[in-house]
Protein backbone atom coordinates (compact mmCIF):
# COMPACT_ATOMS: atom_id res chain seq x y z
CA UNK A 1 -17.99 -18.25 103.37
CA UNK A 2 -19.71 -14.94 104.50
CA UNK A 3 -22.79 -15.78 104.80
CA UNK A 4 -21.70 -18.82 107.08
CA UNK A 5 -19.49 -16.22 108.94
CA UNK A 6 -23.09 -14.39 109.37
CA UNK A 7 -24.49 -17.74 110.24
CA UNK A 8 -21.93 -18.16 112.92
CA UNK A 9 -22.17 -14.95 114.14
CA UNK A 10 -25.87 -14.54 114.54
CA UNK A 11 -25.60 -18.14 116.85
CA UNK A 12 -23.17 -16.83 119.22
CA UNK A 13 -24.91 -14.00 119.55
CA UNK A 14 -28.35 -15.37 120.32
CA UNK A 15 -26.32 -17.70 123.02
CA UNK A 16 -25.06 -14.62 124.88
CA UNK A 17 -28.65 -13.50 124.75
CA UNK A 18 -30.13 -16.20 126.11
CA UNK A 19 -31.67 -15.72 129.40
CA UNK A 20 -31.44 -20.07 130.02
CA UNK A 21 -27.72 -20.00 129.23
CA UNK A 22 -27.12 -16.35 131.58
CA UNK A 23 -29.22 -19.10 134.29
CA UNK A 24 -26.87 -21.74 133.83
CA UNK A 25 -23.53 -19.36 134.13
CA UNK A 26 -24.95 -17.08 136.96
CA UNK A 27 -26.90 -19.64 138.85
CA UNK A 28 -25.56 -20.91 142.57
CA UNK A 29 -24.32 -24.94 142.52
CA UNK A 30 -27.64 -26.54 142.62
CA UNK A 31 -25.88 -28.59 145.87
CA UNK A 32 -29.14 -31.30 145.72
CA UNK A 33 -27.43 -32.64 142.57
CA UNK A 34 -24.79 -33.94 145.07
CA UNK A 35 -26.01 -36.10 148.36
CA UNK A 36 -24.86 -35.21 151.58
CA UNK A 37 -23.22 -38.30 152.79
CA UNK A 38 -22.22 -36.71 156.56
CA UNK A 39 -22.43 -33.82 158.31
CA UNK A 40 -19.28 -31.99 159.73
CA UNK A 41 -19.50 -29.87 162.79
CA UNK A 42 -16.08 -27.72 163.78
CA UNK A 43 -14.94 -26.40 166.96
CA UNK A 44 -16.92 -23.07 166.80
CA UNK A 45 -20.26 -25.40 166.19
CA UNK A 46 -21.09 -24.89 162.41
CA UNK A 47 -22.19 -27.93 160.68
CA UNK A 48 -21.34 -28.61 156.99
CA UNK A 49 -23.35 -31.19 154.84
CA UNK A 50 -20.36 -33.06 153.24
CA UNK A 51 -21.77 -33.58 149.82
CA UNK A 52 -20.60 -36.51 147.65
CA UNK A 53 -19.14 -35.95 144.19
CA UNK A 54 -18.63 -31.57 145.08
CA UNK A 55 -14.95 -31.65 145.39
CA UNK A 56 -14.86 -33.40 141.92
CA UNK A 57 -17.23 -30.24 140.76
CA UNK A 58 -14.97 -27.54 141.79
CA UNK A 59 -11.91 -29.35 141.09
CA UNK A 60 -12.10 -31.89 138.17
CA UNK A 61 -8.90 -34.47 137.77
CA UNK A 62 -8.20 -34.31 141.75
CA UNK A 63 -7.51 -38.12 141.76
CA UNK A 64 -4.39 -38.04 139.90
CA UNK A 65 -2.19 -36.62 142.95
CA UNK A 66 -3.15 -39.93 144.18
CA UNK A 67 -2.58 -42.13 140.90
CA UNK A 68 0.86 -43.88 141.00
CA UNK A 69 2.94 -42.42 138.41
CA UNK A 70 4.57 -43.87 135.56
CA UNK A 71 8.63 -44.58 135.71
CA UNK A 72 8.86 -43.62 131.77
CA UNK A 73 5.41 -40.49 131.08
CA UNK A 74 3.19 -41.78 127.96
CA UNK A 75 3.33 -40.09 125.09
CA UNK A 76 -0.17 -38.41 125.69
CA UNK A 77 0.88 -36.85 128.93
CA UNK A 78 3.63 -35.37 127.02
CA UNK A 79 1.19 -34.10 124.16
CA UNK A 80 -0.71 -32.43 126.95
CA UNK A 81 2.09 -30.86 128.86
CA UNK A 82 3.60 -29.13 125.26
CA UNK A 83 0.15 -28.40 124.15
CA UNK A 84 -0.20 -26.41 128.09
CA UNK A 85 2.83 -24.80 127.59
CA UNK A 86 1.97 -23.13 124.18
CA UNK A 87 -1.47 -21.97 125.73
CA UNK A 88 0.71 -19.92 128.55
CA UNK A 89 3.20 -18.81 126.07
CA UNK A 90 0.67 -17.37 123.87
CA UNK A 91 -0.72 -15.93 127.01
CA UNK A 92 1.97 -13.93 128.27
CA UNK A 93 3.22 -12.76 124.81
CA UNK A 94 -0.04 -11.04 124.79
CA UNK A 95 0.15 -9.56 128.29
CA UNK A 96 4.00 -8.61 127.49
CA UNK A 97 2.71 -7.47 123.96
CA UNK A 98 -0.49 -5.16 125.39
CA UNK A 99 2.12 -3.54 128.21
CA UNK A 100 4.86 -2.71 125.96
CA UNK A 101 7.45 -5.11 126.38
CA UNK A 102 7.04 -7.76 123.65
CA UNK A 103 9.19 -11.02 124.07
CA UNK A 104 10.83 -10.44 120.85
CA UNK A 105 14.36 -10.67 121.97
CA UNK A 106 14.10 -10.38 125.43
CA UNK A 107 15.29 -12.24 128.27
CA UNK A 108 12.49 -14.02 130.19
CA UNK A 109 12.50 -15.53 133.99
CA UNK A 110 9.80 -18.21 134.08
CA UNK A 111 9.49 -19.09 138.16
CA UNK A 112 8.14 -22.35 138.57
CA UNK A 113 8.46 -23.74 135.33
CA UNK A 114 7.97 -27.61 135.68
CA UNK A 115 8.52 -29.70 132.98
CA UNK A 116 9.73 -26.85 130.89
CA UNK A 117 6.86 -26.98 128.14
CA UNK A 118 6.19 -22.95 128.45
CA UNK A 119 9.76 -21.87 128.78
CA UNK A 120 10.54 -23.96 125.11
CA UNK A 121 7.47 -22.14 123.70
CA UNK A 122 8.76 -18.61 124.85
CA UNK A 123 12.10 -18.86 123.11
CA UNK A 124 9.92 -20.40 119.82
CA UNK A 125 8.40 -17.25 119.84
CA UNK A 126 11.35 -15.30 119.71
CA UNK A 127 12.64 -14.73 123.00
CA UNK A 128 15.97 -14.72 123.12
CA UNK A 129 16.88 -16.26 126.01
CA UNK A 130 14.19 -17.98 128.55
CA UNK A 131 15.41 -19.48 132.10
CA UNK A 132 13.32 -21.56 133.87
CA UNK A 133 13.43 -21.95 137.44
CA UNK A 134 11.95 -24.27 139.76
CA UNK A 135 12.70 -25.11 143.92
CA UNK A 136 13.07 -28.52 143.63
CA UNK A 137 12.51 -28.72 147.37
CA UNK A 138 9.33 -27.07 147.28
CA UNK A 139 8.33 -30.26 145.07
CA UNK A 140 10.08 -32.79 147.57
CA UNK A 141 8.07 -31.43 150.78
CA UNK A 142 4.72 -29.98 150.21
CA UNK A 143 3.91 -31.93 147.34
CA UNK A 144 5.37 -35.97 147.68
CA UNK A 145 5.72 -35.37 151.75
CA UNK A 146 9.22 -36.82 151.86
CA UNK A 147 11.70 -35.72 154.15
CA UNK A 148 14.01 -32.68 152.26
CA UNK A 149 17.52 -35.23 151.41
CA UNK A 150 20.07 -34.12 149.10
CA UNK A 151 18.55 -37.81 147.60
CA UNK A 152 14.93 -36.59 147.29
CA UNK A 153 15.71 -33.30 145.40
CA UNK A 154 18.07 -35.65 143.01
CA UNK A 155 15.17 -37.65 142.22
CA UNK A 156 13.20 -34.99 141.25
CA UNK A 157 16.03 -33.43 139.19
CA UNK A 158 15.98 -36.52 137.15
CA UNK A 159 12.34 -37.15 136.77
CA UNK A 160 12.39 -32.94 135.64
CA UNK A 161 15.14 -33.48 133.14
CA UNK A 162 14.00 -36.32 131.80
CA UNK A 163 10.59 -34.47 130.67
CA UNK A 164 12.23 -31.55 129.44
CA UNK A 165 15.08 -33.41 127.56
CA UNK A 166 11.91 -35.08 125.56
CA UNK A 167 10.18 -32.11 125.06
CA UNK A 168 13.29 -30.00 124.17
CA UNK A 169 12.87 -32.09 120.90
CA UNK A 170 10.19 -30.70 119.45
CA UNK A 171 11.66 -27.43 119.70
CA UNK A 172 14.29 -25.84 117.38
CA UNK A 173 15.13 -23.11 119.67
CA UNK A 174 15.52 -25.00 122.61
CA UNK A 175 19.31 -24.33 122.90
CA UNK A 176 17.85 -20.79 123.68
CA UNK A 177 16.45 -22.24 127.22
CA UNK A 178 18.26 -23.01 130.30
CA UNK A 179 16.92 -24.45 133.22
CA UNK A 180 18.13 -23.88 137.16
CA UNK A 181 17.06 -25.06 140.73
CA UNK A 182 15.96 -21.66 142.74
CA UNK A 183 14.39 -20.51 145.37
CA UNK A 184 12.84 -16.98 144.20
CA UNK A 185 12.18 -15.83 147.71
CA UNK A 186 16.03 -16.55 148.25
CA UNK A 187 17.24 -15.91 144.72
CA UNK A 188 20.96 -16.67 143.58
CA UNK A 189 20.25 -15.07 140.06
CA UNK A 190 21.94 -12.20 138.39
CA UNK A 191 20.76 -8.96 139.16
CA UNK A 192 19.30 -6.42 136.52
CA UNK A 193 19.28 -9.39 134.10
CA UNK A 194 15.49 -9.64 132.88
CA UNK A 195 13.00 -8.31 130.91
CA UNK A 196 10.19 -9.97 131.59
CA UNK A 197 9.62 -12.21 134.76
CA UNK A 198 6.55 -14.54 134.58
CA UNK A 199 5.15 -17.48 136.97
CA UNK A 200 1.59 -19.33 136.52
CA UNK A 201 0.02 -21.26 139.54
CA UNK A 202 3.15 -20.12 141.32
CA UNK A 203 2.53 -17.20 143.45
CA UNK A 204 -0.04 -18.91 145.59
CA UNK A 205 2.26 -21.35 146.68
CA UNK A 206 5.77 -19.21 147.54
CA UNK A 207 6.60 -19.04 151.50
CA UNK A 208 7.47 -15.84 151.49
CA UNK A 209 5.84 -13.97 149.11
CA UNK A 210 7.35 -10.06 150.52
CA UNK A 211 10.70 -11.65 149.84
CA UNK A 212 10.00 -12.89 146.37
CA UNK A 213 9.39 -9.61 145.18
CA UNK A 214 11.89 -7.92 146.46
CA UNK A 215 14.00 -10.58 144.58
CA UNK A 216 11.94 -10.09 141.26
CA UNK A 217 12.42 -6.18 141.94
CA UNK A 218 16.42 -7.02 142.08
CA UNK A 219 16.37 -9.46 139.03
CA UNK A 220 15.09 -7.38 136.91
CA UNK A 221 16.08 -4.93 134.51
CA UNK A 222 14.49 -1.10 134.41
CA UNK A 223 11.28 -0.94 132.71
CA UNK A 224 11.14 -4.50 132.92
CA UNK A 225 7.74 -6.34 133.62
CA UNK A 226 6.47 -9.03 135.94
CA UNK A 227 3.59 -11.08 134.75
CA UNK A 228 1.85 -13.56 137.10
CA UNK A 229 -1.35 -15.86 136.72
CA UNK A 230 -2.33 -17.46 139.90
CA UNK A 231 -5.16 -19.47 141.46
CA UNK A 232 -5.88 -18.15 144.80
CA UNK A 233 -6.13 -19.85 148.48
CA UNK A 234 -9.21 -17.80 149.60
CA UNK A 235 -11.12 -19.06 146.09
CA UNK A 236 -13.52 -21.67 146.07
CA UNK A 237 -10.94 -24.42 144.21
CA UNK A 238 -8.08 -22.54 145.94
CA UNK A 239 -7.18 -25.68 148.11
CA UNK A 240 -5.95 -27.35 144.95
CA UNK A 241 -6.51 -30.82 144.29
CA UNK A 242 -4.77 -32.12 147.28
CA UNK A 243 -7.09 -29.67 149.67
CA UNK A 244 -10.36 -29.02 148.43
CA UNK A 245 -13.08 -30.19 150.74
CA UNK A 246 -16.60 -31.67 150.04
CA UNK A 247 -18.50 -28.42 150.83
CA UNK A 248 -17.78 -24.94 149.72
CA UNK A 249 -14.67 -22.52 150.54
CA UNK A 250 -14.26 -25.91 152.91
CA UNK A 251 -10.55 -25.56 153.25
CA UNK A 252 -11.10 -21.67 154.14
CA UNK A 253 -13.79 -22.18 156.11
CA UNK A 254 -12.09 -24.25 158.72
CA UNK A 255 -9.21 -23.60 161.08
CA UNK A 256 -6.07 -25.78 161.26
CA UNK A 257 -7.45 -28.27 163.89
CA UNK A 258 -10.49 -28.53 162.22
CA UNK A 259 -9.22 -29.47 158.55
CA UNK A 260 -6.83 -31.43 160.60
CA UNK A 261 -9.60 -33.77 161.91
CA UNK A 262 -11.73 -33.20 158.86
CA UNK A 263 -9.22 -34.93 156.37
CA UNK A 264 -8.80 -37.79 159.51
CA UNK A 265 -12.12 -38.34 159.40
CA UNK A 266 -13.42 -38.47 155.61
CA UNK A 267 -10.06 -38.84 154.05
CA UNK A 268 -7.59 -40.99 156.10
CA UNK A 269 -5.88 -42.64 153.10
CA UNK A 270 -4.69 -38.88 152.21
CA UNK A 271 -4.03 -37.67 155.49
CA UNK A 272 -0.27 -36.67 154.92
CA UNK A 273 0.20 -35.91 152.08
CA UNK A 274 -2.78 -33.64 152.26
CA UNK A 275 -2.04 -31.99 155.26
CA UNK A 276 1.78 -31.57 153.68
CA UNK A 277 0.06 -29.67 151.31
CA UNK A 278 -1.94 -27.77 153.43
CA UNK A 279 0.97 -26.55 155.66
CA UNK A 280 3.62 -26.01 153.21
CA UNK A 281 2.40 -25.99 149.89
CA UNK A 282 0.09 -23.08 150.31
CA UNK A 283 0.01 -19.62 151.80
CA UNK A 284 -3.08 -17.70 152.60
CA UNK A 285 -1.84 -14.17 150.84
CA UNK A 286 -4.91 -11.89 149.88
CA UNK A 287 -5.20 -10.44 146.67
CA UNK A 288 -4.65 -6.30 148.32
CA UNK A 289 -1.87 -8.14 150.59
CA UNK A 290 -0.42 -9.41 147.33
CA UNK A 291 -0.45 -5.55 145.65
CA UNK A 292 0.89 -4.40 149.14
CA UNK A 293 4.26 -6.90 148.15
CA UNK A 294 4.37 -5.60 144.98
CA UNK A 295 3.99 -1.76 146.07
CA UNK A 296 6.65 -2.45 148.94
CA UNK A 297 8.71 -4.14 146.65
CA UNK A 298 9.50 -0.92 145.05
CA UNK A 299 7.57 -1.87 141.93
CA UNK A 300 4.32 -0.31 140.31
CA UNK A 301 1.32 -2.13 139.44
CA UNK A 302 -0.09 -2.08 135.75
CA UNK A 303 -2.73 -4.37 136.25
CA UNK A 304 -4.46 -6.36 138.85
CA UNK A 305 -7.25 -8.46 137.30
CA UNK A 306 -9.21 -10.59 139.32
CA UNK A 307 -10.97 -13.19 137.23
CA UNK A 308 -14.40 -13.58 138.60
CA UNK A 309 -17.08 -16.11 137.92
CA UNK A 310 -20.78 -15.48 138.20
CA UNK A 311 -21.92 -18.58 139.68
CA UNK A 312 -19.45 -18.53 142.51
CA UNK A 313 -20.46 -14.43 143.45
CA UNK A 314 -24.69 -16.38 143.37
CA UNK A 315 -23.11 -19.06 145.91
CA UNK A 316 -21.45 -17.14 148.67
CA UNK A 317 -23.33 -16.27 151.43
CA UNK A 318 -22.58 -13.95 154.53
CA UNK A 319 -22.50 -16.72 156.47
CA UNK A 320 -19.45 -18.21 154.46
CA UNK A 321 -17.55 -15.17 154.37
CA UNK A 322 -18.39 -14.93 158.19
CA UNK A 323 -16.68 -18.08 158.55
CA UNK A 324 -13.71 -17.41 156.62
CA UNK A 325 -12.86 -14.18 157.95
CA UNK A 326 -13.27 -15.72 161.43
CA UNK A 327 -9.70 -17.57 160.40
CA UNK A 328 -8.88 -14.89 157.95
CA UNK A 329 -9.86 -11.48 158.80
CA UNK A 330 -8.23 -9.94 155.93
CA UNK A 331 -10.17 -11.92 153.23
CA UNK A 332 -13.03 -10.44 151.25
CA UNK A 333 -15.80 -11.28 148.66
CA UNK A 334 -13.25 -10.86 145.82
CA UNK A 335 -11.18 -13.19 147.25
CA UNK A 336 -13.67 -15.98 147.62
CA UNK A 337 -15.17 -15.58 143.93
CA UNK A 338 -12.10 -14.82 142.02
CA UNK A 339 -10.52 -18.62 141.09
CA UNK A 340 -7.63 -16.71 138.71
CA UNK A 341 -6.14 -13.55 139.30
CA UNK A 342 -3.44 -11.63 136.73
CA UNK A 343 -0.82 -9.36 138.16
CA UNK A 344 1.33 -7.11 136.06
CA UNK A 345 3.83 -4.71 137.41
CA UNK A 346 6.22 -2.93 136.37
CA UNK A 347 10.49 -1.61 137.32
């Protein structure tokens, strides 16, 4: 056993060493691999070569907003949404763990919590009492593009239940969970009431993201933490699967008229929904305008790690952060290269 430990070891190391593998990592998209199909040209007079088979590069799985979806989930999807949830769990007990507020008995405010499977496997790890929100009419407008009815939110409220009511059988702590429709940047929760508050691939997507911390700030409880993960607008799959474009930073690069007639042009059957998306599903918050929130909110920052990758600092170019800035003065390099961001703050 040690000497395959040694074995191991030795292999892993020799792969970090390797100058092909730093290549493959560091290296710009080799954009030949994917043929232009159509060139783009925008209102300001830039032309982009719209390259087939990109947008499934930079953001694998983007067909299934577009797959019709099951009345009654298979049991696979269900594997895969508990099996998700214990991944972020395990995440943020080590954030919570590494900034001194370990989810051993405390009470935990997941924002955005879906289907639930995170918020079961924070109270199995010994939380002792996990709510899970999520703004059901967030989910009704930027995300199906139906009309907000008192009949739209209900469906999703059943299609939500029904998930977690499945999953909440796998769990023996699940009594330890409860689950409520709410707006964070208009809260209706207790005050003082929470030790930890904790989101993933929330923050990029909240209207008003001054207002939601000021509400996290008010929810909390002294020397409590928040703890966000986040995929960024401004990074190069930051348009999501509904808005990511078939050249690089596309949905950045382009103003509103231009995406507009972009998606009407190569993407017609998506037009709405997309463009729902676009307008109401995402805001355009830069990582220091994020901190700036956070600082105004009356809270102080413990951490703010952007997660770069190498082979997305090797593809920018000045010409693309030109571009963007010309829509988005406030972005910078670290915005465009950093596709997951952490931000921990503390009451």
């Amino acid at each position: 056993m040690y000497m395959l430990k040694k074995i191991i070891s030795y292999i892993f190391k020799t792969i970090k060493q390797s100058s092909f593998v730093h290549r493959y990592l560091e290296s710009p998209i080799n954009l030949k691999a994917f043929p232009t199909i159509g060139v783009f040209t925008d209102s300001f007079g830039n032309s982009f070569e719209i390259r087939k088979g990109l947008r499934s590069y930079i953001k694998p799985g983007w067909e299934a907003m577009f797959s019709p979806k099951p009345s009654i989930p298979s049991n696979k999807y269900i594997q895969t949404c508990s099996k998700n949830g214990k991944l972020l769990a395990h995440k943020l007990q080590s954030y919570a763990t590494r900034f001194g507020k370990p989810i051993h008995k405390a009470h935990i405010l997941e924002i955005g919590c879906n289907t639930g499977a995170a918020s079961y496997h924070l109270a199995q790890l010994g939380a002792l009492k996990v709510t899970g929100t999520e703004f059901n009419g967030y989910k009704v407008e930027s995300i199906q593009n139906t009309q907000t009815t008192q009949q739209a939110i209900e469906e999703v409220d059943a299609d939500l239940h029904y998930m977690r009511s499945v999953l909440s059988q796998s769990f023996s702590q699940k009594d330890n969970v409860t689950f409520i429709n709410d707006d964070i940047c208009n809260s209706q929760l207790p005050h003082n009431s929470y030790d930890i508050i904790c989101s993933f691939d929330v923050l990029e997507h909240l209207h008003n993201t001054a207002q939601a911390f000021k509400s996290m700030a008010q929810l909390l409880k002294p020397g409590g933490l928040i703890i966000h993960d986040y995929n960024p607008f401004f990074a190069l799959n930051g348009g999501h699967s509904l808005c990511t474009l078939d050249f690089e930073w596309g949905h950045a690069r382009l103003n509103n008229t231009d995406f507009e007639t972009y998606i009407s042009m190569y993407r017609p059957n998506e037009y709405e929904q997309a463009l729902a998306f676009y307008y109401k599903g995402l805001n355009r918050v830069t990582i220091h305008e994020m901190q700036s929130h956070i600082f105004d909110a009356g809270l102080t920052i413990e951490a703010c790690i952007p997660y770069t990758r190498p082979q997305h600092i090797h593809t920018i170019t000045h010409s693309i952060l030109s571009q963007v800035q010309t829509h988005y003065p406030k972005a910078t390099a670290l915005d465009l290269i950093s596709p997951r961001v952490v931000i921990i703050a503390r009451k």
